[in-house]
Protein backbone atom coordinates (compact mmCIF):
# COMPACT_ATOMS: atom_id res chain seq x y z
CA UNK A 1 19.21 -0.27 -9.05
CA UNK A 2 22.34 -0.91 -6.63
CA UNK A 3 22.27 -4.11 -4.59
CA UNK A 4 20.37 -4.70 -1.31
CA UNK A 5 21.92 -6.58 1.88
CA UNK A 6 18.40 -7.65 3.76
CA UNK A 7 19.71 -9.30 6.71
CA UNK A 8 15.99 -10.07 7.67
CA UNK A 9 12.28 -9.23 6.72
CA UNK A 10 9.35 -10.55 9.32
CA UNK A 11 5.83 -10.57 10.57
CA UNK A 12 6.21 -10.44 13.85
CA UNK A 13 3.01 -10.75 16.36
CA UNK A 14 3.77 -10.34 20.17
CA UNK A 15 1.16 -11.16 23.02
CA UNK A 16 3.96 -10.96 25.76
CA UNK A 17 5.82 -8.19 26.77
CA UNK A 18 9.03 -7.92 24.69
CA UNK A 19 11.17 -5.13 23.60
CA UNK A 20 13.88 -4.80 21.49
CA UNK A 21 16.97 -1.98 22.36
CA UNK A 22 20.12 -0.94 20.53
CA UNK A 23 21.52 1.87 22.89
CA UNK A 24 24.07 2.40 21.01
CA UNK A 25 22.58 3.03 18.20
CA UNK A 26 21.72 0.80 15.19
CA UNK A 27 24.04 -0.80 12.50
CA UNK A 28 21.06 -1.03 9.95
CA UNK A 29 18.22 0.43 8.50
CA UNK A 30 15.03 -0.78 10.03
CA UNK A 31 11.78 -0.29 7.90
CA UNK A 32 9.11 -1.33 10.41
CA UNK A 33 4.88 -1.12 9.88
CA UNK A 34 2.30 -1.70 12.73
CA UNK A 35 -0.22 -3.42 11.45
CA UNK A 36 -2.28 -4.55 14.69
CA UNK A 37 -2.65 -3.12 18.47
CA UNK A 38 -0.49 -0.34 19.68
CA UNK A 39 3.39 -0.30 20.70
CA UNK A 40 5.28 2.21 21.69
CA UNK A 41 8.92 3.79 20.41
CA UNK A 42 11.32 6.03 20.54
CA UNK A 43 10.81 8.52 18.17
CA UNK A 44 13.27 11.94 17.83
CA UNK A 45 14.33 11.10 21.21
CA UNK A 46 10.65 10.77 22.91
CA UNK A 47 8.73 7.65 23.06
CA UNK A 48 5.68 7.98 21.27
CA UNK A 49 2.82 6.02 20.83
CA UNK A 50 2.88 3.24 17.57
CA UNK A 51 -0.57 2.63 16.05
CA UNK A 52 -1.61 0.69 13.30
CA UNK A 53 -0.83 2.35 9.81
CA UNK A 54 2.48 4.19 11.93
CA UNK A 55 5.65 3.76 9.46
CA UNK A 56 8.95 3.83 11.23
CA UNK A 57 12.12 4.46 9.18
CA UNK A 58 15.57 3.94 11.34
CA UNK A 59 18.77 4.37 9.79
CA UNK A 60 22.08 3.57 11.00
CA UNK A 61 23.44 5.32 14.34
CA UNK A 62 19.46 6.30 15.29
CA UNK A 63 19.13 4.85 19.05
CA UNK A 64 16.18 2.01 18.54
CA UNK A 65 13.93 1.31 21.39
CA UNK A 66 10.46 -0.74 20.73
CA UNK A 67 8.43 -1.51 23.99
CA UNK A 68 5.45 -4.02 23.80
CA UNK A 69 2.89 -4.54 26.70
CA UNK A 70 5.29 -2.34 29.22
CA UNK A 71 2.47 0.95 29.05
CA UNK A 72 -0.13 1.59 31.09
CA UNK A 73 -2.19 -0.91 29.04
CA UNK A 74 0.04 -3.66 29.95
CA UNK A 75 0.70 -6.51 28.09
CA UNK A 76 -1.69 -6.51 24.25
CA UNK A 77 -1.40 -7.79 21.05
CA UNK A 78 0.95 -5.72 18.45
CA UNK A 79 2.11 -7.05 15.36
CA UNK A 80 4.13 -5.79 12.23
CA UNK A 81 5.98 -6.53 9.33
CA UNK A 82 9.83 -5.58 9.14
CA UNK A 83 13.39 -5.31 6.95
CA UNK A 84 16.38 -4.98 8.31
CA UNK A 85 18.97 -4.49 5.63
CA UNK A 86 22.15 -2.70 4.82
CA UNK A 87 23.82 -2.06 1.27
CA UNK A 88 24.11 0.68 -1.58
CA UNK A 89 20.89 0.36 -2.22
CA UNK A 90 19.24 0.63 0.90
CA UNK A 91 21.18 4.09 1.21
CA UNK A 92 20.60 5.35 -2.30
CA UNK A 93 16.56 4.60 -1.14
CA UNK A 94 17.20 6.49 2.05
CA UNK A 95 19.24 9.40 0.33
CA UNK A 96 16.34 9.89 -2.34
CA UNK A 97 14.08 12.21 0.27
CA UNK A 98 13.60 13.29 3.80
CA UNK A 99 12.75 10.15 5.59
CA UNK A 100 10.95 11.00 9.09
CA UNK A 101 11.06 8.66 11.54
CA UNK A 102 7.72 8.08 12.14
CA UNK A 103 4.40 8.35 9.44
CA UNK A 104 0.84 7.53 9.21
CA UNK A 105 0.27 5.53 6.08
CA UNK A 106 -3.24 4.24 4.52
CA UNK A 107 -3.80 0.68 5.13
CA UNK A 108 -2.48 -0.77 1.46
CA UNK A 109 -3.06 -4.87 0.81
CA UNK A 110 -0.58 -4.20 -2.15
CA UNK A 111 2.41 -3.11 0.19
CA UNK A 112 1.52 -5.89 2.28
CA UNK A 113 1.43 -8.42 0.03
CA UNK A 114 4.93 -7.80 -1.02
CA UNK A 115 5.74 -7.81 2.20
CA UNK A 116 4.53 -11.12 2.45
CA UNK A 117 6.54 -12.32 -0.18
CA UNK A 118 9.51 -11.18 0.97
CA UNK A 119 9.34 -12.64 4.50
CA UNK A 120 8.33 -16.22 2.73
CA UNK A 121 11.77 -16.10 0.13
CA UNK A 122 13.79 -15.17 3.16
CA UNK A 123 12.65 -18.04 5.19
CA UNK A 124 13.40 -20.26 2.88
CA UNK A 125 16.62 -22.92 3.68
CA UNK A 126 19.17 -21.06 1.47
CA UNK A 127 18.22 -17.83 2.81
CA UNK A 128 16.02 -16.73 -0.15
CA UNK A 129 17.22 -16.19 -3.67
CA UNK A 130 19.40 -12.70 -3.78
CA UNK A 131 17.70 -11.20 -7.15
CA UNK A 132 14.38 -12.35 -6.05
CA UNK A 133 14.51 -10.62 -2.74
CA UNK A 134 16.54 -7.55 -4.08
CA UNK A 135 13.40 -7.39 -6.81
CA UNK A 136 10.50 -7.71 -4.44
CA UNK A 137 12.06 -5.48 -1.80
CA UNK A 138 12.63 -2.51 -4.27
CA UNK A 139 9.17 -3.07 -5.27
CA UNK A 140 8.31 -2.40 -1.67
CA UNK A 141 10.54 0.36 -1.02
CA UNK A 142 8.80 1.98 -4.28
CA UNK A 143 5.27 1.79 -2.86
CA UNK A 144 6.53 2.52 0.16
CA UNK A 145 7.42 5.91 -1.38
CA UNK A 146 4.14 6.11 -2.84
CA UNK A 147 2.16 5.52 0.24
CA UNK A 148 4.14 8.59 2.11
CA UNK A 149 3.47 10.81 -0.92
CA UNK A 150 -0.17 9.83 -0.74
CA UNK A 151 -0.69 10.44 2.90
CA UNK A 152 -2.46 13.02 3.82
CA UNK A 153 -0.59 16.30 5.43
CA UNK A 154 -2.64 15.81 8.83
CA UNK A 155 -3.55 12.61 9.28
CA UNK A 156 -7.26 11.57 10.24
CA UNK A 157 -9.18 8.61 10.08
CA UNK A 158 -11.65 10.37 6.99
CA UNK A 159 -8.45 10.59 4.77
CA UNK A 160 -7.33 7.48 5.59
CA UNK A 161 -11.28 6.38 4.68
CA UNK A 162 -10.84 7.61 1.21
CA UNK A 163 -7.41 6.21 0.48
CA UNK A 164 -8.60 2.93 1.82
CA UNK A 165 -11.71 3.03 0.08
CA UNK A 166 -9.60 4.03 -3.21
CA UNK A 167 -7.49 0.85 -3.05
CA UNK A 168 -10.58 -1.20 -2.69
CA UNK A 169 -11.62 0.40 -6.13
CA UNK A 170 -8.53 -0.39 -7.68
CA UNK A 171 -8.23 -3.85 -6.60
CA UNK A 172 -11.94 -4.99 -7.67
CA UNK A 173 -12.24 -2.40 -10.63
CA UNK A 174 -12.49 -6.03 -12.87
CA UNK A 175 -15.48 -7.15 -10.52
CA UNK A 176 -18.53 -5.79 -10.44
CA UNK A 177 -18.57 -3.29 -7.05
CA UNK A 178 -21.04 -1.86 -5.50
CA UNK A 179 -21.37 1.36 -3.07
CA UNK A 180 -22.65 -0.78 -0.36
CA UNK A 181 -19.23 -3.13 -0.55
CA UNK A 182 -16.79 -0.11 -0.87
CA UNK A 183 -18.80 1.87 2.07
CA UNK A 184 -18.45 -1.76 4.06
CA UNK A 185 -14.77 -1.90 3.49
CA UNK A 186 -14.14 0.75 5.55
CA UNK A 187 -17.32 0.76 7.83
CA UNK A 188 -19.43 3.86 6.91
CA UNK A 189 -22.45 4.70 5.41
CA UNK A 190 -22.71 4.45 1.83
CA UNK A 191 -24.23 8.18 1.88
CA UNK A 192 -21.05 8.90 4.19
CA UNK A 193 -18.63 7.13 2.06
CA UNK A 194 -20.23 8.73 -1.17
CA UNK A 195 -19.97 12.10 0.21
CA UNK A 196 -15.92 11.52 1.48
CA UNK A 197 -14.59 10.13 -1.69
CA UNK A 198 -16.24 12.96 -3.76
CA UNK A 199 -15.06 15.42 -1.43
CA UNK A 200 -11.21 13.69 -0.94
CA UNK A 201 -11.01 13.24 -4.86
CA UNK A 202 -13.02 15.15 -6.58
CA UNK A 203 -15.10 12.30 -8.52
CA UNK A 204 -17.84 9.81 -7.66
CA UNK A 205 -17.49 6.56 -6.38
CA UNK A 206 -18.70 5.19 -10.00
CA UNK A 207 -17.31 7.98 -12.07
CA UNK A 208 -13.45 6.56 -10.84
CA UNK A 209 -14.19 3.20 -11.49
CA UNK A 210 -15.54 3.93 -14.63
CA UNK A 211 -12.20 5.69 -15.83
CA UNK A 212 -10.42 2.86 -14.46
CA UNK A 213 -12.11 0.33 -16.62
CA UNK A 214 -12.14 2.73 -19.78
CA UNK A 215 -7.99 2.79 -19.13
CA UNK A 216 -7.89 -0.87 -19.06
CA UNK A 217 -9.95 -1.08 -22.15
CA UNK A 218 -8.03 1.52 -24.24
CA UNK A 219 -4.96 -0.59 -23.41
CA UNK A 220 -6.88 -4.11 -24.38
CA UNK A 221 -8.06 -2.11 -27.52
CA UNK A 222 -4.26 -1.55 -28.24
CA UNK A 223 -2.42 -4.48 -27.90
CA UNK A 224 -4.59 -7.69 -27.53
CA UNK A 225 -6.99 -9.30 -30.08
CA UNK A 226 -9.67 -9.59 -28.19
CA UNK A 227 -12.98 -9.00 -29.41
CA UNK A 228 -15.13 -5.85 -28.36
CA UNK A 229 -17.66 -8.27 -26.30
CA UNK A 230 -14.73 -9.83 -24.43
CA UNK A 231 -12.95 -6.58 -23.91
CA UNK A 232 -15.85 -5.26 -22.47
CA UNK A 233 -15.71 -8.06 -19.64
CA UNK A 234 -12.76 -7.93 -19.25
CA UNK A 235 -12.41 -4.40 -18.40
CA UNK A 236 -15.56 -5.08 -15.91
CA UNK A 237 -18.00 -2.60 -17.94
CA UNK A 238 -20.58 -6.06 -18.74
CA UNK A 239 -22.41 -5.28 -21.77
CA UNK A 240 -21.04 -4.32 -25.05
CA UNK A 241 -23.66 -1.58 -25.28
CA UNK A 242 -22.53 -0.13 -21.90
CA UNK A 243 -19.26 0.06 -23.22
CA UNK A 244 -19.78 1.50 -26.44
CA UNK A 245 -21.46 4.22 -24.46
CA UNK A 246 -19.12 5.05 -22.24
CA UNK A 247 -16.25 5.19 -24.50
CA UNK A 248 -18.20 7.20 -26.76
CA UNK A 249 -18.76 9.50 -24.15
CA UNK A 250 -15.50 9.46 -22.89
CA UNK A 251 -13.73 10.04 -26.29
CA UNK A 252 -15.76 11.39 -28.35
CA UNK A 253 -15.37 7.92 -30.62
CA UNK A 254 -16.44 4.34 -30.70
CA UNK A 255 -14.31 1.36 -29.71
CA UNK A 256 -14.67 0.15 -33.09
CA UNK A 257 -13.78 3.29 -34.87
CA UNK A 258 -10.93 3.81 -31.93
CA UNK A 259 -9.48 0.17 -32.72
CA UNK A 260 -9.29 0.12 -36.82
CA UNK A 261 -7.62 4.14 -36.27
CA UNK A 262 -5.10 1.95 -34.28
């Protein structure tokens, strides 16, 4: 991967007016997420309306104009994380695909995270340590890619719902979940948030985390030592029984049988 120049990755919260102008157009690329309250921007030469989950992608010569607390509203909270950065690699990224300037993304703690990291090496006295930052920021320019391809063609809240409620999944699939904690992650029903996962994926609540923890288990089956029992903890599937079911089920084998075949 060719080398980054980030000049400067943020969260920035604003409960003042403020906005931020380059009229004559920008001399970096400017990856920017709302993640609270609503802005607004110019987008494709209108200004348009910035709510959470809203990606904006700015290149270099795109006018920039960010307005905070100067709507009808008047003056709200609005924050967001950031990058401003130049370099080979930031244009090979930007090269890869259309990028449109503005895009509705699922809320992702993942992408955030990284985010996170990023803004805490840059702070740091010597400015951050180059291969560190280069790493974590082409890790986020990756999912970044990943959340666009996983957005939904029209945006609505429902999609967003079932991505968000997805995530969750994937995040606690070690844990023991519940319907009623993945339907309170992203405030519906649990018959509503049954219905809208089965309907956005095509499988059950259960029936995906299931084939989560199977994957995990096939790959502890492969390469570690552990014993059945653990494994089957360690994937989150609890009893050894329940896991020799399952994977029976599943494969058409037992773990046993699957593990001495290996």
């Amino acid at each position: 991967m060719s080398a980054l120049n980030i000049q400067l990755s943020e969260y920035s919260k604003h409960v003042e007016p403020f906005r931020q102008y380059y009229g004559n157009g920008l001399d970096t690329y400017i990856i920017r997420l709302q993640i609270e309250g609503i802005c607004e921007a110019l987008i494709d030469g209108q200004m348009r309306e910035i709510r959470p989950g809203h990606l904006m992608l700015c290149k270099p010569g795109d006018i920039y104009d960010l307005r905070i607390g100067f709507g009808a509203r008047g003056a709200q909270l609005s924050s967001d994380y950031y990058v401003m950065g130049n370099g080979p690699g930031m244009r090979e990224w930007w090269e890869q695909r259309m990028r449109p300037t503005l895009s509705m993304i699922a809320e992702d703690s993942r992408l955030k995270a990284i985010w996170h990291q990023i803004v805490l090496e840059k702070r740091r006295l010597d400015g951050g340590h180059k291969n560190i930052v280069d790493s974590l920021v082409w890790s986020l320019l990756m999912l970044i890619d990943r959340a666009l391809d996983e957005a939904p063609d029209i945006p609505s809240p429902l999609a967003s719902h079932a991505l968000r409620m997805r995530q969750y999944i994937e995040e606690h699939t070690a844990e023991e979940i519940t319907l009623a904690q993945v339907a309170h992650h992203t405030g519906l029903s649990v018959s509503r948030a049954v219905h809208l996962f089965k309907a956005h994926f095509g499988i059950s609540i259960i029936g995906y985390a299931q084939q989560l923890r199977l994957s995990h288990a096939v790959k502890l089956l492969d390469h570690s030592q552990l014993s059945l029992e653990q494994i089957a903890a360690e994937a989150g599937l609890g009893s050894y029984a329940y896991f020799h079911r399952l994977f029976r089920d599943r494969y058409g084998i037992s773990p046993g049988a699957y593990r001495k075949k290996q």
